[in-house]
Every structure is written in structure tokens, then in C-alpha cells.
C-alpha atoms as a PDB file:
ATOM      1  CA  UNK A   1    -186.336 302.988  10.445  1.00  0.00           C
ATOM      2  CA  UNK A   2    -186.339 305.873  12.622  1.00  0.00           C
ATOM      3  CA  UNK A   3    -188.785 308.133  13.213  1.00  0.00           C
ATOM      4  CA  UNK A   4    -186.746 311.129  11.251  1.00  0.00           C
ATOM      5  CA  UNK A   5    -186.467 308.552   8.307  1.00  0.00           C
ATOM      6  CA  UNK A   6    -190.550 308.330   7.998  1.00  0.00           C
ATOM      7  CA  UNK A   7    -190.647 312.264   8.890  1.00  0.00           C
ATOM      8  CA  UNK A   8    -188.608 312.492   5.729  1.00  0.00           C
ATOM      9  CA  UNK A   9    -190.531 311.092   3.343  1.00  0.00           C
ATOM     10  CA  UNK A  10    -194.053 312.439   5.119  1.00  0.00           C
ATOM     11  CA  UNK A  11    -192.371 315.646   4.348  1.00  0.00           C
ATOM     12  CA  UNK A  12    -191.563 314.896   0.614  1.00  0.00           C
ATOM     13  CA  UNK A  13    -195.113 313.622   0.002  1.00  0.00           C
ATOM     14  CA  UNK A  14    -196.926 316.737   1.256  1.00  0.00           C
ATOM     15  CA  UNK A  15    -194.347 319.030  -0.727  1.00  0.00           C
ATOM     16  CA  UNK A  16    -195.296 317.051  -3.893  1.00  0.00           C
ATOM     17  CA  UNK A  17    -199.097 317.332  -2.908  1.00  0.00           C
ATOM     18  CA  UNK A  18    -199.011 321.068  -2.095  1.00  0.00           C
ATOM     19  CA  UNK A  19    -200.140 323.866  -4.721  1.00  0.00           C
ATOM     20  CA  UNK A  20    -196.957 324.140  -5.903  1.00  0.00           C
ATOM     21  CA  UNK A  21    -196.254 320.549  -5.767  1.00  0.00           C
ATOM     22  CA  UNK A  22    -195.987 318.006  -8.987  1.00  0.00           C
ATOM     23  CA  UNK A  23    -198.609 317.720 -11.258  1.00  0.00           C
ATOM     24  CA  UNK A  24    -199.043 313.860 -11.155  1.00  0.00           C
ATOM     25  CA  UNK A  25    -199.012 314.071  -7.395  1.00  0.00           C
ATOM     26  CA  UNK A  26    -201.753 316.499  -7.015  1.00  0.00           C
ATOM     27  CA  UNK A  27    -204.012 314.953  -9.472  1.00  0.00           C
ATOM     28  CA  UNK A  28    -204.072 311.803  -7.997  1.00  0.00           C
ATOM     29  CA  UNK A  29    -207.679 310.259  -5.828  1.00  0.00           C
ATOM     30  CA  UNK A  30    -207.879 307.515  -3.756  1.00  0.00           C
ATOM     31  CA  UNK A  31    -209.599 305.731  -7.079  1.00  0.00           C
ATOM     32  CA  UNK A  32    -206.778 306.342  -9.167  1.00  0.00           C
ATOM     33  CA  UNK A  33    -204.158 304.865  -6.698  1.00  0.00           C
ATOM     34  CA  UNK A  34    -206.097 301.988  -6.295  1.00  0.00           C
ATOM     35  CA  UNK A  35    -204.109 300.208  -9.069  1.00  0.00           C
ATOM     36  CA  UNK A  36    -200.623 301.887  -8.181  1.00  0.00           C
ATOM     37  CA  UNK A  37    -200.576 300.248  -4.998  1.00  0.00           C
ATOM     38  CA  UNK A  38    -201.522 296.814  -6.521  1.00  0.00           C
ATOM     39  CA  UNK A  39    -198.853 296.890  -9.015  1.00  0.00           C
ATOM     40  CA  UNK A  40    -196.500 298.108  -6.510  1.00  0.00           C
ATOM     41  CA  UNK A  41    -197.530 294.916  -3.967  1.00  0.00           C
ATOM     42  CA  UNK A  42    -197.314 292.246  -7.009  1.00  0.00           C
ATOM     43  CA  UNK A  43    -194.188 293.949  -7.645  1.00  0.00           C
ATOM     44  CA  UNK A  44    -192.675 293.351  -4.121  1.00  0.00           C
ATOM     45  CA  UNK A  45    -194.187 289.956  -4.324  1.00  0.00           C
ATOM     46  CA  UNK A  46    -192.012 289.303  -7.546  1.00  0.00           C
ATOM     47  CA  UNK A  47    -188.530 290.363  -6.025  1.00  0.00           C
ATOM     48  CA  UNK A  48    -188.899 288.941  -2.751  1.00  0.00           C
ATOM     49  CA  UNK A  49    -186.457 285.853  -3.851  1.00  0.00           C
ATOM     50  CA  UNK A  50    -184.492 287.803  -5.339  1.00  0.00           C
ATOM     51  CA  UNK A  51    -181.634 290.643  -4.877  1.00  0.00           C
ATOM     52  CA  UNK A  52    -182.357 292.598  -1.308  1.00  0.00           C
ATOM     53  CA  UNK A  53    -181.518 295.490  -2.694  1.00  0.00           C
ATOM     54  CA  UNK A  54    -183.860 295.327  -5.326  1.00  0.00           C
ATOM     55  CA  UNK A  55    -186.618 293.934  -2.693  1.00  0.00           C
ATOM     56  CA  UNK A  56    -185.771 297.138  -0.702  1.00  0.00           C
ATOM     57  CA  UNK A  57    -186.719 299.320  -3.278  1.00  0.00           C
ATOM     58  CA  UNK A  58    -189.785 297.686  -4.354  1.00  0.00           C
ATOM     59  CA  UNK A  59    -190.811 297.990  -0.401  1.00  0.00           C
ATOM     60  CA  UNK A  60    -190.146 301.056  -0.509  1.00  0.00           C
ATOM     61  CA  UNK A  61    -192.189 302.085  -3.578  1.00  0.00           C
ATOM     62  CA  UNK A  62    -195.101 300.511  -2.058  1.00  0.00           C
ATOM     63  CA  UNK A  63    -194.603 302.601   1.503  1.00  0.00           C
ATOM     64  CA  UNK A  64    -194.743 305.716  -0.607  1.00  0.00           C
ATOM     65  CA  UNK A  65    -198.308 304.651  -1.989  1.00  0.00           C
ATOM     66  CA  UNK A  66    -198.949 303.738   1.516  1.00  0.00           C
ATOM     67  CA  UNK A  67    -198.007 307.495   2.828  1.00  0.00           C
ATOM     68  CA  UNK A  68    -199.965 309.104  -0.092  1.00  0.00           C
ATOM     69  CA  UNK A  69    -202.620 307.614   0.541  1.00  0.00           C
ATOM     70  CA  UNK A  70    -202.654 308.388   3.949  1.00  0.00           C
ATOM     71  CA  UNK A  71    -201.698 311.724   2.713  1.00  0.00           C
ATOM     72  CA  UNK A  72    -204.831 311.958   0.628  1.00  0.00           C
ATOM     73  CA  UNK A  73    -207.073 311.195   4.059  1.00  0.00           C
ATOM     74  CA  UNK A  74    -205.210 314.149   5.628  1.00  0.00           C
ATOM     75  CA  UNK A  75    -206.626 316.578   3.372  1.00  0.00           C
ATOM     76  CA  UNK A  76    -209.604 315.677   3.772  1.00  0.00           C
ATOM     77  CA  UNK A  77    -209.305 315.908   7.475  1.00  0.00           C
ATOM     78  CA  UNK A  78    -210.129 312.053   8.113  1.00  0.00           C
ATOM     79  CA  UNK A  79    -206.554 310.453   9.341  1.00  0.00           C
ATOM     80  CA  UNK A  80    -203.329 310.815   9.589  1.00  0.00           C
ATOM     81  CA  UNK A  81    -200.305 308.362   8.697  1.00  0.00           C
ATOM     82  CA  UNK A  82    -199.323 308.724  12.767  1.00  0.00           C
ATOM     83  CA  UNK A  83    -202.687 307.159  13.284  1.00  0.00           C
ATOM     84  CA  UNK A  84    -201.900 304.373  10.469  1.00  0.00           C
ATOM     85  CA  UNK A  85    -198.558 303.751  12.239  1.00  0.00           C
ATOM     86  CA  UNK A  86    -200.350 303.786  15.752  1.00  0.00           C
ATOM     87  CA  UNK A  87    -203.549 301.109  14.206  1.00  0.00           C
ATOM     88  CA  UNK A  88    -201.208 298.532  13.555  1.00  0.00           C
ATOM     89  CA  UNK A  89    -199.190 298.737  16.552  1.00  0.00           C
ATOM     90  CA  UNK A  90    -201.952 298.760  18.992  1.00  0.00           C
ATOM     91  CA  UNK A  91    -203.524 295.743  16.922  1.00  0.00           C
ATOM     92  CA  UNK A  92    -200.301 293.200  16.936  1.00  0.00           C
ATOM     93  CA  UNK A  93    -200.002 293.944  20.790  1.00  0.00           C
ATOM     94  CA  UNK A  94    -203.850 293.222  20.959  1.00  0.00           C
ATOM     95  CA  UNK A  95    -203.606 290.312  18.901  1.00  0.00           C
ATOM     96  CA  UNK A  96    -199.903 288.745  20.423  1.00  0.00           C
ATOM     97  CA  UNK A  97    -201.258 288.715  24.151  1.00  0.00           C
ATOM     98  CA  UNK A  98    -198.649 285.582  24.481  1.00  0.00           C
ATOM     99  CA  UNK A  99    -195.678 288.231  23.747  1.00  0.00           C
ATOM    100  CA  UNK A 100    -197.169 291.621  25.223  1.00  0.00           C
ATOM    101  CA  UNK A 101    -199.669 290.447  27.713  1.00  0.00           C
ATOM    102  CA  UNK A 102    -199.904 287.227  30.277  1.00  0.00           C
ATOM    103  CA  UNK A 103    -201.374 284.490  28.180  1.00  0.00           C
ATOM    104  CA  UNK A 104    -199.336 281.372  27.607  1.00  0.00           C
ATOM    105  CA  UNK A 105    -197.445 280.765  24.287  1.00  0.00           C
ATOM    106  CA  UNK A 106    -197.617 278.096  22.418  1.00  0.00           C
ATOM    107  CA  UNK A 107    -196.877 276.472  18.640  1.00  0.00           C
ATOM    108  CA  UNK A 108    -197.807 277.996  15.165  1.00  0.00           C
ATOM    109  CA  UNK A 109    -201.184 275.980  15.135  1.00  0.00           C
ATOM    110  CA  UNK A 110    -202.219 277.987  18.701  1.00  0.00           C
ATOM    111  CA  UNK A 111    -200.857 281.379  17.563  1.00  0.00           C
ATOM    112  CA  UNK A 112    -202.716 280.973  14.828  1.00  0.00           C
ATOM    113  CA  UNK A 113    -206.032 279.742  16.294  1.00  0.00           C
ATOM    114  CA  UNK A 114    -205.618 282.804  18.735  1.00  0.00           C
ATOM    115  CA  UNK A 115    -205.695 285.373  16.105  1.00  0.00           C
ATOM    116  CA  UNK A 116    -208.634 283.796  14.774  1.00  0.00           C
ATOM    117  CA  UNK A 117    -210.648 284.035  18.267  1.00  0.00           C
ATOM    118  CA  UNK A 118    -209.375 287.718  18.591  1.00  0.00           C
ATOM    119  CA  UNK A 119    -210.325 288.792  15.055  1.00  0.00           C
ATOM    120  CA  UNK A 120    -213.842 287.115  15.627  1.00  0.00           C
ATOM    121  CA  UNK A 121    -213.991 288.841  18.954  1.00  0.00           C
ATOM    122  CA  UNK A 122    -213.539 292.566  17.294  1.00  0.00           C
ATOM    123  CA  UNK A 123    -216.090 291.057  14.467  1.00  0.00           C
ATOM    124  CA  UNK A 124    -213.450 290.401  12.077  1.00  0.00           C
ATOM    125  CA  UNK A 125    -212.884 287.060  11.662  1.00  0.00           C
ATOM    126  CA  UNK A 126    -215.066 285.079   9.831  1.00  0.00           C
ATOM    127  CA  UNK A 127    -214.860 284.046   6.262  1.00  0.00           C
ATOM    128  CA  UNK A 128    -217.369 287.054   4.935  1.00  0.00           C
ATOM    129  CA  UNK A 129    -214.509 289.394   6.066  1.00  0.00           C
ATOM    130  CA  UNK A 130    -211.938 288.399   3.515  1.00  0.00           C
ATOM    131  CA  UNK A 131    -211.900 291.481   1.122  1.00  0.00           C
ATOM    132  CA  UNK A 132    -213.923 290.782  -2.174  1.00  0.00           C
ATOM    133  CA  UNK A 133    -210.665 292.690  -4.041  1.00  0.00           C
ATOM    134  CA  UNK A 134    -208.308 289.138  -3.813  1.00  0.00           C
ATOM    135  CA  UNK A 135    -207.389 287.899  -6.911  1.00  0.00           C
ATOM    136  CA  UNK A 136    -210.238 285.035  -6.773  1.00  0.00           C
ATOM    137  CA  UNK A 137    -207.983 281.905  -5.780  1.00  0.00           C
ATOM    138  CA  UNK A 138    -206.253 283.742  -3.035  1.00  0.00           C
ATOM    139  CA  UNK A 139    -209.989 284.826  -1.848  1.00  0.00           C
ATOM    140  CA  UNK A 140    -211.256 281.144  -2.275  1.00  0.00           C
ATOM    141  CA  UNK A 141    -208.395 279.834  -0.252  1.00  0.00           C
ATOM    142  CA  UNK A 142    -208.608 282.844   2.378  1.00  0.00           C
ATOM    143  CA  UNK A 143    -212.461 281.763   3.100  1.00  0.00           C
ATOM    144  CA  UNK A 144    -212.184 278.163   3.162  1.00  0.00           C
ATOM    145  CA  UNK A 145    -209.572 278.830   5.649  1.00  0.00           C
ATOM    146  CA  UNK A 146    -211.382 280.745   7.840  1.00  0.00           C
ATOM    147  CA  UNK A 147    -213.957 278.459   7.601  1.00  0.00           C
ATOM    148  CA  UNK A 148    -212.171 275.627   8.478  1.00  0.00           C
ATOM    149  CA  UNK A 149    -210.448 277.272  11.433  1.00  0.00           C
ATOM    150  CA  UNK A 150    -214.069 277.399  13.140  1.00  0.00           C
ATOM    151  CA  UNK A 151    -214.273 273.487  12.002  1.00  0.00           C
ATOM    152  CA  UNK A 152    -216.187 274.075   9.156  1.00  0.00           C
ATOM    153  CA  UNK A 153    -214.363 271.572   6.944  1.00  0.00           C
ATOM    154  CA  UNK A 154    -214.058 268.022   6.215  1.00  0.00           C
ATOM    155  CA  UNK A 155    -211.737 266.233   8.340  1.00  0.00           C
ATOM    156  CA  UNK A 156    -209.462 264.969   5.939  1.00  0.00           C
ATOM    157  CA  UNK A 157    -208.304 265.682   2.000  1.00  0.00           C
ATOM    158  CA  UNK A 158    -210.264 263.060   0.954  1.00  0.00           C
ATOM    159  CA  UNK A 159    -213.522 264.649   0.888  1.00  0.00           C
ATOM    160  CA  UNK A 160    -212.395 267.817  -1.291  1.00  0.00           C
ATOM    161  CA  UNK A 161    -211.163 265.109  -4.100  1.00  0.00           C
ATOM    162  CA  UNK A 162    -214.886 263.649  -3.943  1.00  0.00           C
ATOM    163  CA  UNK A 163    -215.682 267.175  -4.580  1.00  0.00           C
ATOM    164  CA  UNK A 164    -213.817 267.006  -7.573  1.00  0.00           C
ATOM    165  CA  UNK A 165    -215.217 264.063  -8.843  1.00  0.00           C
ATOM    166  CA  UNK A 166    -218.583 265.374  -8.086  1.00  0.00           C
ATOM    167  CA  UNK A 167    -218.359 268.674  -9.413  1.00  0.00           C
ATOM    168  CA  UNK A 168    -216.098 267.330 -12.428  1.00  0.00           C
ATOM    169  CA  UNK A 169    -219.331 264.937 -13.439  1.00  0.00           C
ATOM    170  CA  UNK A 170    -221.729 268.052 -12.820  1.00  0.00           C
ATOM    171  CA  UNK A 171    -219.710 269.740 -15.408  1.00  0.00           C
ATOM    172  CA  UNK A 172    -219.904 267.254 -17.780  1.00  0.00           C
ATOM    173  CA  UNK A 173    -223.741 267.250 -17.313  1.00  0.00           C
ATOM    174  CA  UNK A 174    -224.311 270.409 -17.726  1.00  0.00           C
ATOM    175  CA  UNK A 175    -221.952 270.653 -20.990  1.00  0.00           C
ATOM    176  CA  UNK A 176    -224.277 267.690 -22.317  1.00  0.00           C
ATOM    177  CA  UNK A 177    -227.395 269.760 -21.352  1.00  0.00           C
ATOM    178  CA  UNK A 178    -228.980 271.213 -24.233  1.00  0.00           C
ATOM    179  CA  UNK A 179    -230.329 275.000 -23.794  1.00  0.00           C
ATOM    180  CA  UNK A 180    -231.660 276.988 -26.788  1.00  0.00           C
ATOM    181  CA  UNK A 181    -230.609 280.135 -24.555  1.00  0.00           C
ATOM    182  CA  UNK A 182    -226.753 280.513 -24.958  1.00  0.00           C
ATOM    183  CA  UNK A 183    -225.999 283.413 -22.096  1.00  0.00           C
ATOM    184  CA  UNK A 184    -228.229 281.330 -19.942  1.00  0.00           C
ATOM    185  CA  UNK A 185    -225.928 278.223 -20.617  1.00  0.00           C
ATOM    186  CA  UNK A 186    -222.492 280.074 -20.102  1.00  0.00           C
ATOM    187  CA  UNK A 187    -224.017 281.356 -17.300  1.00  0.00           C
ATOM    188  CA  UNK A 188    -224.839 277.594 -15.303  1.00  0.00           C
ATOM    189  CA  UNK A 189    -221.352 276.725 -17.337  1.00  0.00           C
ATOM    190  CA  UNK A 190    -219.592 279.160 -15.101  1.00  0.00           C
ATOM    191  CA  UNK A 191    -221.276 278.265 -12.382  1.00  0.00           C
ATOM    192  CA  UNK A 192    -220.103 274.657 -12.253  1.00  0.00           C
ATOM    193  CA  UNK A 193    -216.717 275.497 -13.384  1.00  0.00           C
ATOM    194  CA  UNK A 194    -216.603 277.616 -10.318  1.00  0.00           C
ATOM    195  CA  UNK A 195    -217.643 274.696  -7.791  1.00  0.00           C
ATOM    196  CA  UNK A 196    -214.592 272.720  -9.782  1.00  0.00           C
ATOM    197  CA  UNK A 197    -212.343 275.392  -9.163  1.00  0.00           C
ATOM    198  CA  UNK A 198    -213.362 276.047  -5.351  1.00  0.00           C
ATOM    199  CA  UNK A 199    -213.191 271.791  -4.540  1.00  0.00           C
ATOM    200  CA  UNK A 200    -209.496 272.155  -6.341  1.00  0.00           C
ATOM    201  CA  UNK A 201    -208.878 274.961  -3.742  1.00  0.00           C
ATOM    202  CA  UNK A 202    -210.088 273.236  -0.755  1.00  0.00           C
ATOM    203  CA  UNK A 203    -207.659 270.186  -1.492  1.00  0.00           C
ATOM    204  CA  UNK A 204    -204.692 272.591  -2.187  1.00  0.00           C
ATOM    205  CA  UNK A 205    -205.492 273.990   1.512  1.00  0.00           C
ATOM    206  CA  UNK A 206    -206.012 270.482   2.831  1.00  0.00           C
ATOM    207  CA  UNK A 207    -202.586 269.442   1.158  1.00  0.00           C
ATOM    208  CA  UNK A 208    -200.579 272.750   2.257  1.00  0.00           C
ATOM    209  CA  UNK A 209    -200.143 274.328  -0.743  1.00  0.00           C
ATOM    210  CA  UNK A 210    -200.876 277.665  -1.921  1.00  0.00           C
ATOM    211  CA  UNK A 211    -203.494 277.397  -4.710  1.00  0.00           C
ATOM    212  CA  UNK A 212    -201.768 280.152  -6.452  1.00  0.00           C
ATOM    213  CA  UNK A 213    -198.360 279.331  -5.816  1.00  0.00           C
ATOM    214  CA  UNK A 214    -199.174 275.762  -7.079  1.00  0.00           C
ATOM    215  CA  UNK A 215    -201.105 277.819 -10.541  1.00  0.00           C
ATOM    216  CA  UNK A 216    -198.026 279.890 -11.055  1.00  0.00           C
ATOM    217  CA  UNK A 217    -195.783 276.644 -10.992  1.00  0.00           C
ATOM    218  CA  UNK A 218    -197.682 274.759 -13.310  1.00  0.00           C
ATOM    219  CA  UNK A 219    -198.104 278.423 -15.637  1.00  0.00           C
ATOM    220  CA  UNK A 220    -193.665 278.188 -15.465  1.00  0.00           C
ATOM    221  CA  UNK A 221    -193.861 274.760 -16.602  1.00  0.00           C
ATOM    222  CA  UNK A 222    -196.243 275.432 -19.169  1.00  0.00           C
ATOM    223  CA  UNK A 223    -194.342 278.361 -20.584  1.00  0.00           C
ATOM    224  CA  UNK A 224    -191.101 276.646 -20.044  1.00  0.00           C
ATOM    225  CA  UNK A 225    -192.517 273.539 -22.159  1.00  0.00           C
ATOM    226  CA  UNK A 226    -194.272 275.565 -24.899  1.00  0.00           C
ATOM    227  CA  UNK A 227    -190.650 277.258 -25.340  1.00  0.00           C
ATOM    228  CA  UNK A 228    -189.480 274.253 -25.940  1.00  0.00           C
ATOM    229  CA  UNK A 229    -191.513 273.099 -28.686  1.00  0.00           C
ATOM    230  CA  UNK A 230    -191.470 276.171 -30.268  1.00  0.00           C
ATOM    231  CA  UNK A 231    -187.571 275.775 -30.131  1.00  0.00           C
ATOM    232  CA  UNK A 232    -188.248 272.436 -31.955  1.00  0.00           C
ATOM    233  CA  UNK A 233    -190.666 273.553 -34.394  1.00  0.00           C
ATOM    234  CA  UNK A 234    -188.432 276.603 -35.533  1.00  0.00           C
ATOM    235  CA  UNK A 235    -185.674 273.957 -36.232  1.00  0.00           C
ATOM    236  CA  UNK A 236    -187.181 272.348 -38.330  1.00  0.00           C
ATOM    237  CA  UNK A 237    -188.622 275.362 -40.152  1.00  0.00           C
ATOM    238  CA  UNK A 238    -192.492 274.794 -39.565  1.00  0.00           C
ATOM    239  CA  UNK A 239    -195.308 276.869 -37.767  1.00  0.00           C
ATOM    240  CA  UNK A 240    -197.697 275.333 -35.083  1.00  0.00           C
ATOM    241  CA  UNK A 241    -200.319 275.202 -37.363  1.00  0.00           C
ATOM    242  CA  UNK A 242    -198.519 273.122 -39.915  1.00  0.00           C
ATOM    243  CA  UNK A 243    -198.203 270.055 -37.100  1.00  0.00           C
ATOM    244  CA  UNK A 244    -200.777 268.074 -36.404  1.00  0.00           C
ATOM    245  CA  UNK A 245    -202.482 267.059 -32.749  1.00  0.00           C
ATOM    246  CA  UNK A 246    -200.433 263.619 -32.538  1.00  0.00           C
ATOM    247  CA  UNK A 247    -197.001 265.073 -33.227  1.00  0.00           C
ATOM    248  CA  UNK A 248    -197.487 267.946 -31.305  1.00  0.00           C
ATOM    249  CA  UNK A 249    -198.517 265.691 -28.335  1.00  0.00           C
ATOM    250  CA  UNK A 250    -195.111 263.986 -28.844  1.00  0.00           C
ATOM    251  CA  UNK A 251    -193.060 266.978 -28.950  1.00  0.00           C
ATOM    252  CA  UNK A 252    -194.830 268.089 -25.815  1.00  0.00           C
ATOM    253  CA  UNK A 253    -193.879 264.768 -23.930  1.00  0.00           C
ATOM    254  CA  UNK A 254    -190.358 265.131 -25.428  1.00  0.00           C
ATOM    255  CA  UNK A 255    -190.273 268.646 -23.425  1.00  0.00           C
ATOM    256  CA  UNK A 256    -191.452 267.231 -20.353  1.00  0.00           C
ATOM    257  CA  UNK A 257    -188.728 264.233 -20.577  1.00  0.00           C
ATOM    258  CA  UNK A 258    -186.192 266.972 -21.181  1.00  0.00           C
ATOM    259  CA  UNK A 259    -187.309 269.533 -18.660  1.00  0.00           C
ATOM    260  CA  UNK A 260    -188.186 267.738 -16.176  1.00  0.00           C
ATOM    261  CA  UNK A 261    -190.462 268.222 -13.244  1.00  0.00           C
ATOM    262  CA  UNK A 262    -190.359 271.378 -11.502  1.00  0.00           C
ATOM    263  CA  UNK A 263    -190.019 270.984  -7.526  1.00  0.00           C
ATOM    264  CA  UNK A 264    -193.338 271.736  -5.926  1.00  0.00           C
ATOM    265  CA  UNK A 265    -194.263 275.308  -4.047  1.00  0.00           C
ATOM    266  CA  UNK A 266    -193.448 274.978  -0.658  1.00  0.00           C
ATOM    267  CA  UNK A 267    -196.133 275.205   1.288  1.00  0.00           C
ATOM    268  CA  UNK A 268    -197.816 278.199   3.005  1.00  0.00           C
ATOM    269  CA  UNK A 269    -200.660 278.634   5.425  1.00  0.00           C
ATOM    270  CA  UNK A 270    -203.866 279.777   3.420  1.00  0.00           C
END
């Protein structure tokens, strides 16, 4: 992209923000964008193995958030999107001193550990910087690998699937726990589901799989089974709640024999 091609568009946001500008445009606050440019970002998450075209256009629906926003700032008199443009090209030359400065390269792992050190260094790196606005697995699996990258971890997988265990038995203690006080119960419930859910997480990162990469797999072949059944229910004229917990169970392993297994989620550094 050229530097006319971003002029362009700065150009059509301010017209649309101006007095005589569109409606929708002007009314718009920093708040009410807020979920535009998340739906835009799943959105270009959910193309991205798809059509290029179609990828292109979703990127570039999520730039125009990204200018309007910046557009928004403006008018108030705080930034502008030059300085947005110039932030994150001063900050990949800070943080790449093995391409733009003297330092040696090295592999992935280094790179990687580098960044780390830098972000820490500007007081940005540790695991109470990773926004509280992830969806709550990609936030789980965002801290534990930030703590692990300054060796807080255990040193192998096996200690995350004692967590399990552990927290899977603390569970079950606490369901068995009698309490009088309902919100109370929910409440330490929750709490140990959570632990459950964060040990999962730490063996997903330990195993090199995206926790929820690995969710939305399992969610396809759920969806993909159910289907199934459903397929097999509706030929043979009867409702789900006409069938009863042992045949259903059968016509669920019949989908999986059908089906199949799905391949697993490639993995992805957390």
C-alpha cells in the first residue's frame, strides 16, 4: 500500500465524520466501536483459510475501524493515524534489533525470547500485561505463556495433567460438599471449574496446541456428530426426546465410526 492509498481512505473517513458527513459515522464513540472492531477481527480470523479475495476485504473492513478510530482521537486532539502508523514501525525496529540493529540472529525460540526481554524492558512483558478483554482461553494461554517464558512453569507436560487430576478431584469435592447457601456454592463451583479449565490450558501450551483452536475442533466435531444423529433420528421419524440415553449413546458412537476423527489443530505458539 502506498502512502496515496492510506491518504485515500483517511480522506473518506473524515468526509463521513464531518458535519455534513453520514449519520452513522458521526454518531459513533470510541464505546460504541468497541464491538465493530471485534466482529470485524473474528471476522478476518474466519476467512483467513479461505478465498484471498474475500480475506482482503475482511482486512480491509477492519483497517477502516482501525482509521476511525484513530479518527475519533483526532478530534479530540489526542493522536493522529500518522502517529499509529509511526508507533508500530518504530516498535518492530526496536523489538527486531537482529534485522535493524547489530545483534546476532538466531532461531524462532531466540526471536522469541528476545521480544520477551524487550517488552519486559519497556515494562510490558509480564503476564499482568495481557489485556483482560481476551476471550478467557486465549487470555489463560497468553499468561501462562508469559509466565513460562521467565521459567515460571513446570518443566515438562506431565505436571499440568497432575493438575488435572488434582483439580478434577477438587471438583468432585466440592460438588459433594453440602452448603445451605446456593450463590455461595456456585460461587466455590466456579471457582474450581476455573482451576480445571486453567490446568487443561497449561497442558494444551505444554503440548503446542492452541487451547482454542483445539475447543473449536472438538465444537466442529460435536456439531458435525449431533448432525448426524439428528439425520438418523429424522429417518426414522422420532424426536430426541422420544430416544432414550442407551440408544442415543449408540447412535452417537455410530457417528463417530462414520465421521471419523478430525485431524488435530496444528499447532501455534501461545
Amino acid at each position: 500500500m502506498n502512502d496515496a492509498g492510506l491518504d485515500r481512505l483517511v480522506g473518506i473517513v473524515r468526509a463521513l465524520r464531518a458535519p455534513d458527513g453520514c449519520p452513522w459515522d458521526r454518531a459513533q464513540t470510541l464505546a460504541s466501536l468497541r464491538h465493530h472492531l471485534l466482529e470485524e477481527a473474528y471476522e478476518v480470523a474466519d476467512v483467513m483459510a479461505d478465498d484471498a479475495m474475500l480475506h482482503c476485504e475482511e482486512l480491509g473492513d477492519l483497517l477502516f475501524q482501525i482509521v476511525l478510530q484513530s479518527q475519533l482521537r483526532e478530534e479530540r486532539g489526542e493522536f493522529r493515524i500518522a502517529q499509529v502508523v509511526a508507533g508500530i514501525s518504530d516498535k518492530l525496529e526496536r523489538r527486531h534489533p537482529h534485522v535493524f540493529g547489530d545483534e546476532p540472529n538466531g532461531d524462532v525460540d531466540r526471536v522469541n525470547l528476545r521480544w520477551e526481554e524487550l517488552k519486559r524492558a519497556e515494562g510490558k512483558g509480564g503476564p499482568g500485561s495481557v489485556p483482560r478483554a481476551f476471550p478467557a482461553l486465549m487470555r489463560a494461554a497468553k499468561v501462562t505463556s508469559k509466565a513460562s517464558r521467565v521459567g515460571f512453569d513446570w518443566p515438562s507436560v506431565e505436571g499440568p495433567l497432575a493438575k488435572i487430576d488434582e483439580e478434577t478431584a477438587e471438583l468432585r469435592a466440592e460438588l459433594a460438599a453440602p452448603d445451605p447457601d446456593a450463590a455461595r456454592r456456585r460461587a466455590r463451583v466456579a471457582a474450581e471449574l476455573g482451576d480445571l479449565l486453567f490446568a487443561v490450558v497449561n497442558v494444551a501450551r505444554h503440548l503446542g496446541v492452541h487451547p482454542e483452536e483445539a475447543l473449536d475442533g472438538a465444537t466442529d466435531r460435536f456439531l458435525a456428530r449431533y448432525g448426524h444423529v439428528e439425520s438418523a433420528l429424522g429417518a426414522s421419524g422420532r424426536a430426541f426426546d422420544e430416544v432414550d440415553a442407551a440408544e442415543l449413546d449408540a447412535l452417537w458412537e455410530a457417528a463417530k465410526a462414520h465421521l471419523g476423527g478430525a485431524p488435530a489443530p496444528e499447532p501455534r505458539d501461545g
